[in-house]
Every structure is written in C-alpha cells, then in structure tokens.
C-alpha atoms as a PDB file:
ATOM      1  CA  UNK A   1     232.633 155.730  30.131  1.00  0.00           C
ATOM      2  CA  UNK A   2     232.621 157.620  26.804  1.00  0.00           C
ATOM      3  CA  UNK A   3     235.934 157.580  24.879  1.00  0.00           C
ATOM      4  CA  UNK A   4     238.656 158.742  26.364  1.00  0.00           C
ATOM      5  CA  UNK A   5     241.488 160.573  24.336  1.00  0.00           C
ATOM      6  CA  UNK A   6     244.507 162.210  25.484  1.00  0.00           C
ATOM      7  CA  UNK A   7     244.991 165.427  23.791  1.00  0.00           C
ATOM      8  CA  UNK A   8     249.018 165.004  23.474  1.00  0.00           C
ATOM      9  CA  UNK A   9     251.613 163.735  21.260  1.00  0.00           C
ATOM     10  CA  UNK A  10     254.165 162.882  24.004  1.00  0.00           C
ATOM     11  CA  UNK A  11     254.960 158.955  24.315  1.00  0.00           C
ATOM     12  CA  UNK A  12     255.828 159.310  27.855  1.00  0.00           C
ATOM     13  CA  UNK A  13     252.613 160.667  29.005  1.00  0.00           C
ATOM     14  CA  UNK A  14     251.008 157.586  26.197  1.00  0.00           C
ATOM     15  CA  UNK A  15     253.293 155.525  28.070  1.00  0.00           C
ATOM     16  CA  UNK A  16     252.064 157.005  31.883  1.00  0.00           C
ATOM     17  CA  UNK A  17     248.006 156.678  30.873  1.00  0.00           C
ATOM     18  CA  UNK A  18     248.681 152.941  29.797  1.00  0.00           C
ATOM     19  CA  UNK A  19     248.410 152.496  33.588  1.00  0.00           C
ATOM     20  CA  UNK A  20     245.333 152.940  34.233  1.00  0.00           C
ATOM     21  CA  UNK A  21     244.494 149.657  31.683  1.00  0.00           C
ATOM     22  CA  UNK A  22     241.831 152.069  30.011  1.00  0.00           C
ATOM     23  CA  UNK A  23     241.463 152.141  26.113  1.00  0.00           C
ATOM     24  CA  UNK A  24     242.201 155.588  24.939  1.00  0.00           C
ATOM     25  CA  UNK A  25     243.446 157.687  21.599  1.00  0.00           C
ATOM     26  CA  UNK A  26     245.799 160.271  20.983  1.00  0.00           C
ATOM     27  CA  UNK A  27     245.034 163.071  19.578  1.00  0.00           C
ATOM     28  CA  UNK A  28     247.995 166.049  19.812  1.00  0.00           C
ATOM     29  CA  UNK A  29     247.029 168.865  19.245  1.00  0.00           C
ATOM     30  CA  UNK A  30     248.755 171.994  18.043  1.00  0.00           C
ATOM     31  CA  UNK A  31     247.437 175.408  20.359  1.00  0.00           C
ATOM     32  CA  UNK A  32     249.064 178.533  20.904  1.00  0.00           C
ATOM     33  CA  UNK A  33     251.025 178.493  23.812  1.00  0.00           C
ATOM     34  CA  UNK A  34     251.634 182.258  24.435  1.00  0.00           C
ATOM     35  CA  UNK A  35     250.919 182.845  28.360  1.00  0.00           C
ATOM     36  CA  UNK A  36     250.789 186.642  29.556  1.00  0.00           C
ATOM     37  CA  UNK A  37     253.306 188.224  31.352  1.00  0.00           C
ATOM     38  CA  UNK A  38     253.273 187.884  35.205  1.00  0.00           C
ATOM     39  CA  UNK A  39     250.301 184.952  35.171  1.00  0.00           C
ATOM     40  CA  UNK A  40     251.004 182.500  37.796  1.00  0.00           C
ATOM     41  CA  UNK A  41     252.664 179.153  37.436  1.00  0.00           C
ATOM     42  CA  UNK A  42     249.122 177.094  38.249  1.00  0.00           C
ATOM     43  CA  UNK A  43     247.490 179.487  35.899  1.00  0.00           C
ATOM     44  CA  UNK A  44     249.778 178.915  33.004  1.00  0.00           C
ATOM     45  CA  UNK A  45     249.446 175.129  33.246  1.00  0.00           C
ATOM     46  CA  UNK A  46     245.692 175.032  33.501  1.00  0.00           C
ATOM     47  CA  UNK A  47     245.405 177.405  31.249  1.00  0.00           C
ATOM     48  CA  UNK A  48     247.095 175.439  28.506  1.00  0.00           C
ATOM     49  CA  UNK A  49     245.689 171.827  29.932  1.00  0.00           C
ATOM     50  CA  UNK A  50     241.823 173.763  29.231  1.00  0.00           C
ATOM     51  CA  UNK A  51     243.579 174.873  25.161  1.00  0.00           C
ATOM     52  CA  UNK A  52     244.910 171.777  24.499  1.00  0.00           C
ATOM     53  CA  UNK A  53     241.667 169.612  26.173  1.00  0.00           C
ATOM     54  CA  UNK A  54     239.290 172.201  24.494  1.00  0.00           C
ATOM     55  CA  UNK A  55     241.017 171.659  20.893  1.00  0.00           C
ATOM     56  CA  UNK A  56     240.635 167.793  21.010  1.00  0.00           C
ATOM     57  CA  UNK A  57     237.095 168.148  22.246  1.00  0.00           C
ATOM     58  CA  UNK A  58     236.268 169.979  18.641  1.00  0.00           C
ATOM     59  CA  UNK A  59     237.080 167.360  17.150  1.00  0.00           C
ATOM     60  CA  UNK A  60     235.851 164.464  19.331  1.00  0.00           C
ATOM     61  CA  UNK A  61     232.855 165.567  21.321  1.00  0.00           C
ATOM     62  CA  UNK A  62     231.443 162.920  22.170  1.00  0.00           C
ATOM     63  CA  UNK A  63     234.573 161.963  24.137  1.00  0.00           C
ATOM     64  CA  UNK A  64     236.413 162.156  27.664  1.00  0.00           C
ATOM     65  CA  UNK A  65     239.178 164.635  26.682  1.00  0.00           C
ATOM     66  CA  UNK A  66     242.813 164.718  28.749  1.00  0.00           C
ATOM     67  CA  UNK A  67     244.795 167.639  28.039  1.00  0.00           C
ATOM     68  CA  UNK A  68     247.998 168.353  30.050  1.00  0.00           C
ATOM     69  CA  UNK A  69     250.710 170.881  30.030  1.00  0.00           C
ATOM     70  CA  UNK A  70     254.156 170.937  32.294  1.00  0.00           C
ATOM     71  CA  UNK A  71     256.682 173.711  33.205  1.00  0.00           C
ATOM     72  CA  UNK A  72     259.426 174.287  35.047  1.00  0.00           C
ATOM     73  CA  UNK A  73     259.469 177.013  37.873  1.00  0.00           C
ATOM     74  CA  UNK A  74     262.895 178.180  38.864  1.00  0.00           C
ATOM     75  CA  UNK A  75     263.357 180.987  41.227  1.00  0.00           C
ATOM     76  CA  UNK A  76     259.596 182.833  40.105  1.00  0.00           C
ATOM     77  CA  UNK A  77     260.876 181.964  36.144  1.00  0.00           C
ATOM     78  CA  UNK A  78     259.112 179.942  33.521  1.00  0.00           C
ATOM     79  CA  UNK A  79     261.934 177.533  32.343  1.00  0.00           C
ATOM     80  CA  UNK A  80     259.745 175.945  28.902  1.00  0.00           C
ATOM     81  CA  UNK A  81     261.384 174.080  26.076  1.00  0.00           C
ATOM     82  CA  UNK A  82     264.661 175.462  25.126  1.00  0.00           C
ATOM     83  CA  UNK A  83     264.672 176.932  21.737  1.00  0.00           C
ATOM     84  CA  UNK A  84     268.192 175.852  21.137  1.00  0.00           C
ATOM     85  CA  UNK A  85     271.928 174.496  22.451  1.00  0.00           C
ATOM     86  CA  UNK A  86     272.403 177.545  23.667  1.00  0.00           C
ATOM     87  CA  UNK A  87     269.129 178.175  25.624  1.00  0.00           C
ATOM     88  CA  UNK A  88     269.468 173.986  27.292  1.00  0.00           C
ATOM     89  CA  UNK A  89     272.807 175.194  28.391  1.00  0.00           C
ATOM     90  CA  UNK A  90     271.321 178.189  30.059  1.00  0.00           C
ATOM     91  CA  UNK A  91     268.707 176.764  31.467  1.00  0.00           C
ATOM     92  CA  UNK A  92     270.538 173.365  32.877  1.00  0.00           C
ATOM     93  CA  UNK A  93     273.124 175.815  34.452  1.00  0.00           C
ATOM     94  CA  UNK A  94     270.394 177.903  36.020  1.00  0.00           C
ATOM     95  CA  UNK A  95     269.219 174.577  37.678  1.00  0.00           C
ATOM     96  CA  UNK A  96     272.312 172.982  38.489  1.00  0.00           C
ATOM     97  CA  UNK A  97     273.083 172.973  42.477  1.00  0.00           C
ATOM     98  CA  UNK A  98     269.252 174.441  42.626  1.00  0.00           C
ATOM     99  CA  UNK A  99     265.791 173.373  43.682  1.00  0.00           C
ATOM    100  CA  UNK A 100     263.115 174.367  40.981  1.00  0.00           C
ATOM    101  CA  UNK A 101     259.321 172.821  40.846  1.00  0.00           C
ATOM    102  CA  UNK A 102     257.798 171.389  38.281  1.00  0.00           C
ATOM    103  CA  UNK A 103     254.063 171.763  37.679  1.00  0.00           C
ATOM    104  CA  UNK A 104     251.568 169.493  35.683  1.00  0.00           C
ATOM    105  CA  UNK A 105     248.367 171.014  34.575  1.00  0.00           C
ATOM    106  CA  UNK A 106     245.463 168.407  33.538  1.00  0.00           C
ATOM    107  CA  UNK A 107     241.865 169.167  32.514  1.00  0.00           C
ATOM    108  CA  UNK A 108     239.250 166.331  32.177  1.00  0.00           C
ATOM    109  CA  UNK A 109     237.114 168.158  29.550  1.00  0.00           C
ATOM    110  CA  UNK A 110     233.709 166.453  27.872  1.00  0.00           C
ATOM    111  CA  UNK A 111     230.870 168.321  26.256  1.00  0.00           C
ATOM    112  CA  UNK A 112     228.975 168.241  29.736  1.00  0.00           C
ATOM    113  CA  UNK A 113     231.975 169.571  32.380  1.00  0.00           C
ATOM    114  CA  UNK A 114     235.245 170.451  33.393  1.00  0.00           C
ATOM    115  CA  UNK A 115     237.701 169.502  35.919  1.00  0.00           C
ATOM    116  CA  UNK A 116     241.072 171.139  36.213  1.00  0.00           C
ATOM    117  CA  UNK A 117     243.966 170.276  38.418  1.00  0.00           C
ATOM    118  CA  UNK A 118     247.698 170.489  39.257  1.00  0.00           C
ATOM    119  CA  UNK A 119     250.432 168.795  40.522  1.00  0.00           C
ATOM    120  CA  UNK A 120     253.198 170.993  41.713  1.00  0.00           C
ATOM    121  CA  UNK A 121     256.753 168.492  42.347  1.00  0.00           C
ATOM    122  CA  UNK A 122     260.387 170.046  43.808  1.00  0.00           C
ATOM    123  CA  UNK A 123     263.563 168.480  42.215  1.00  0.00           C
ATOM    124  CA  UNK A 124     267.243 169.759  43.683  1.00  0.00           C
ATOM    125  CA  UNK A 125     269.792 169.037  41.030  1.00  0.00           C
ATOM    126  CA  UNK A 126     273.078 168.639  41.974  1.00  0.00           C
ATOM    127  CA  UNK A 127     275.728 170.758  40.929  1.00  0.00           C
ATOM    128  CA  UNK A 128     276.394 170.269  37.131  1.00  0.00           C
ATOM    129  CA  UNK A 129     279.845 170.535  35.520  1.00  0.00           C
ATOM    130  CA  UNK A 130     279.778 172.376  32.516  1.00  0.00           C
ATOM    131  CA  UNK A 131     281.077 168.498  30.353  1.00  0.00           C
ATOM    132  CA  UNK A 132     277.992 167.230  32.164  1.00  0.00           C
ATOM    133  CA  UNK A 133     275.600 169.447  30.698  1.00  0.00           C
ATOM    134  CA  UNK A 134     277.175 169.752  27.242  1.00  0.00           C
ATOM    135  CA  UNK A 135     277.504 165.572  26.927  1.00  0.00           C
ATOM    136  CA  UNK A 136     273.566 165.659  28.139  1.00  0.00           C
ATOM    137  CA  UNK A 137     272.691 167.875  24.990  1.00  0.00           C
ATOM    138  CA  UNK A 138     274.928 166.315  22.467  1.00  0.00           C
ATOM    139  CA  UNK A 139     272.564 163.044  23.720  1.00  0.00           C
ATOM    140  CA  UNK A 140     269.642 165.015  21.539  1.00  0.00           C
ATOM    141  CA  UNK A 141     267.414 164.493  25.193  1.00  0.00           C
ATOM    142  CA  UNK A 142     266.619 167.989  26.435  1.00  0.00           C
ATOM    143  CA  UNK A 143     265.394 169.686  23.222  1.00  0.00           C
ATOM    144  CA  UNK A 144     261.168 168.847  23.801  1.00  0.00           C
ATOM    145  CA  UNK A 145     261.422 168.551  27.199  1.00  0.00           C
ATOM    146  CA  UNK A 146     260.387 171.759  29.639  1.00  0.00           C
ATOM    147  CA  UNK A 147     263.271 172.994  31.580  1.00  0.00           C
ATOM    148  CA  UNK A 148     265.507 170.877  28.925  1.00  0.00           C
ATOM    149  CA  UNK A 149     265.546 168.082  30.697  1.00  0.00           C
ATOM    150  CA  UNK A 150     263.667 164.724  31.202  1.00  0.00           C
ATOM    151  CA  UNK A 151     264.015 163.052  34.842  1.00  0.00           C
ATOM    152  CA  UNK A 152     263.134 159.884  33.225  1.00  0.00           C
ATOM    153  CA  UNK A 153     266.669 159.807  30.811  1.00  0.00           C
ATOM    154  CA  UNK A 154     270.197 160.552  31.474  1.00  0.00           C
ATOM    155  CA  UNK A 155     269.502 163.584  33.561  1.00  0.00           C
ATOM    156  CA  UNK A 156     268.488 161.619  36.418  1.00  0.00           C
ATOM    157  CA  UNK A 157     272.149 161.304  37.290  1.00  0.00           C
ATOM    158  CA  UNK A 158     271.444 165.347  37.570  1.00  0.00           C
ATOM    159  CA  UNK A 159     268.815 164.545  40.690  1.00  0.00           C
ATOM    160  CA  UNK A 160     269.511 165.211  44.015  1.00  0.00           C
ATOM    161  CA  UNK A 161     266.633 165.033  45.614  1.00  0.00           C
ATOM    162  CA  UNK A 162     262.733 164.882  44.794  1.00  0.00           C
ATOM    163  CA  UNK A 163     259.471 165.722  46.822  1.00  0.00           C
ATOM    164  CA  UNK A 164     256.409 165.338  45.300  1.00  0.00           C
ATOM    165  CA  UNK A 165     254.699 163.136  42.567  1.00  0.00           C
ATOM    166  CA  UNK A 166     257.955 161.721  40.295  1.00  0.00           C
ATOM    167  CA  UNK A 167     255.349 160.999  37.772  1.00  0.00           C
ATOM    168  CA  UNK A 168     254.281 164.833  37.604  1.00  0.00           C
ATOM    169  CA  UNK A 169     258.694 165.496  36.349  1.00  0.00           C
ATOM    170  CA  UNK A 170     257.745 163.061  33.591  1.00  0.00           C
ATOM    171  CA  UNK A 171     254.754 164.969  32.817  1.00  0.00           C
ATOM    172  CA  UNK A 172     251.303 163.118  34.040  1.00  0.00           C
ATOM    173  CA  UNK A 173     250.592 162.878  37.491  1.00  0.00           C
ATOM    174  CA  UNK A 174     249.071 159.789  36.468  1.00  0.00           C
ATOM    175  CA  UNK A 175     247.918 158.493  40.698  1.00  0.00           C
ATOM    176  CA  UNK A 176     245.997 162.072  40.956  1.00  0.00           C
ATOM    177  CA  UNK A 177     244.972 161.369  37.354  1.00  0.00           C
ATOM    178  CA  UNK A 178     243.325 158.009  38.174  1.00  0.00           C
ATOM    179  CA  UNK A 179     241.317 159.505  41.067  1.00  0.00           C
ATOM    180  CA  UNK A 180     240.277 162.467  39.330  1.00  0.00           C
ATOM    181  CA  UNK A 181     238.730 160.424  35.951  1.00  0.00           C
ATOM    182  CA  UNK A 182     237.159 158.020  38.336  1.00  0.00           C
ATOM    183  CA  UNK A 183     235.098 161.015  39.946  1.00  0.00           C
ATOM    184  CA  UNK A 184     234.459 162.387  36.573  1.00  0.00           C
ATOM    185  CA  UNK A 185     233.326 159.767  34.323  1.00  0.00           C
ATOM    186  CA  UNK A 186     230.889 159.020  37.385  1.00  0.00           C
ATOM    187  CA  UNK A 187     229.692 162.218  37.977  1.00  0.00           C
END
C-alpha cells in the first residue's frame, strides 16, 4: 500500500485511525469550508471530505489520502462549530431533549481514484438545564467540535440514546473506514 496520510489535524480522528495498526501521517489541511445554501447534508460532507483529501493529495501524490468532514443535522439545520459562547449555548439548547444526526464524510483519494462515503449516526440528548450547558462550555470542550459538543467528553452525560456508528459522533467511522481502504488499496 502506498502511504497513507490523513488529511486532518484532529487527535481524535489520529487517535480513531491508530486502529487499524497502519503507519500513516497527518497532514491538516486548511480548505474553504463555505457549502451553498440548500445542498444536502451527504453532499456537504463529501463535498468537504473530496477538499480536504484533494488538498493533501497536492502535496503528497504519491500517497493514499483520508480526508473527512462531520456535521451535525438538527431538524433540516447545519449545526457546525460554534463561533462563540453564545452560539454553543444556542446550539446545545437547540439539541437538548432532541434527536439530531450526525454525518461523517470520508474520501479515499490517490492520484489513480476516488472513493467517497458517509456515515449518517442519530443521538437523542436528554433534556439540558441551562447550569448544564453553561458548566459544559466553561470546560473549554465544545468550541472545535461540530454541533459544540464532543460525545467522547463530558457531554456524554448529555446522551440519551444512540443508533448508528458511535465512532462516526467522534468523527471517523473508523469499522466502515477499515473496509473501505481494504477495497481500495487493492483495487
């Protein structure tokens, strides 16, 4: 298998990709991440997977190239990273007593192919009291984190419930991951 480098400064999807017990590099890179109006949630994230992937491959094409990209969905809404205390407080109360999804785009990009994917996850909150939410953003946690929060911190005392890949909520749906390099590094 060519190199394989994972287009992302995050240290929890660095942390997910150790999993697979391949060697890889980091390389983040810095795209912009301005979606049009009305595009659909799977569009946005693959859409931003393909900017960040394609980016990386520029400067390492001789590479396997992972780029990802996660939102959070609630009620037809785009929740990204909150801008500021104000916005995490708006968007934790939006989600509090709620069920929103959480989608994980991934493209496997080399200077041969492309393979694009998504996980989509649902996570039900329950309902928040306003001390909750302000003691979770005086913790610092939900400021680079889509939807301002990160299920694998303090806000998992804000889950509820969960369907879907947990993994995807912490950003790299690592299990559909594994599969999906397998069947590209051998194709």
């Amino acid at each position: 298998m060519n190199s394989l480098i994972l287009a992302s400064a995050s240290p929890r999807r660095q942390e997910l990709l150790t999993l697979l017990n391949l060697p890889f590099t980091t390389y983040p890179t810095d795209v912009d991440e301005t979606l049009p109006e009305k595009i659909s949630p799977v569009e946005a994230v693959q859409q931003l997977a393909f900017k960040k992937a394609e980016a990386a491959l520029q400067a390492h094409n001789d590479s396997i190239i992972i780029g990802c990209d996660t939102i959070v969905v609630h009620k037809n809404h785009i929740l990204g990273k909150p801008i500021d205390h104000e916005d995490a407080f708006r968007m934790l109360l939006q989600l509090s007593n709620e069920t929103h999804a959480v989608y994980t785009g991934v493209c496997l990009l080399s200077n041969k192919k492309t393979r694009l994917f998504y996980e989509k996850t649902e996570v039900t909150f329950w309902e928040l009291t306003q001390q909750e939410i302000l003691a979770y953003i005086e913790s610092g946690d939900p400021y680079d984190k889509a939807g301002s929060y990160g299920i694998q911190g303090k806000a998992a005392l804000f889950v509820k419930n969960i369907c879907g890949d947990y993994y995807n909520v912490v950003g790299l749906p690592i299990s559909r991951l594994s599969r999906e390099l397998s069947t590209f590094a051998n194709s």
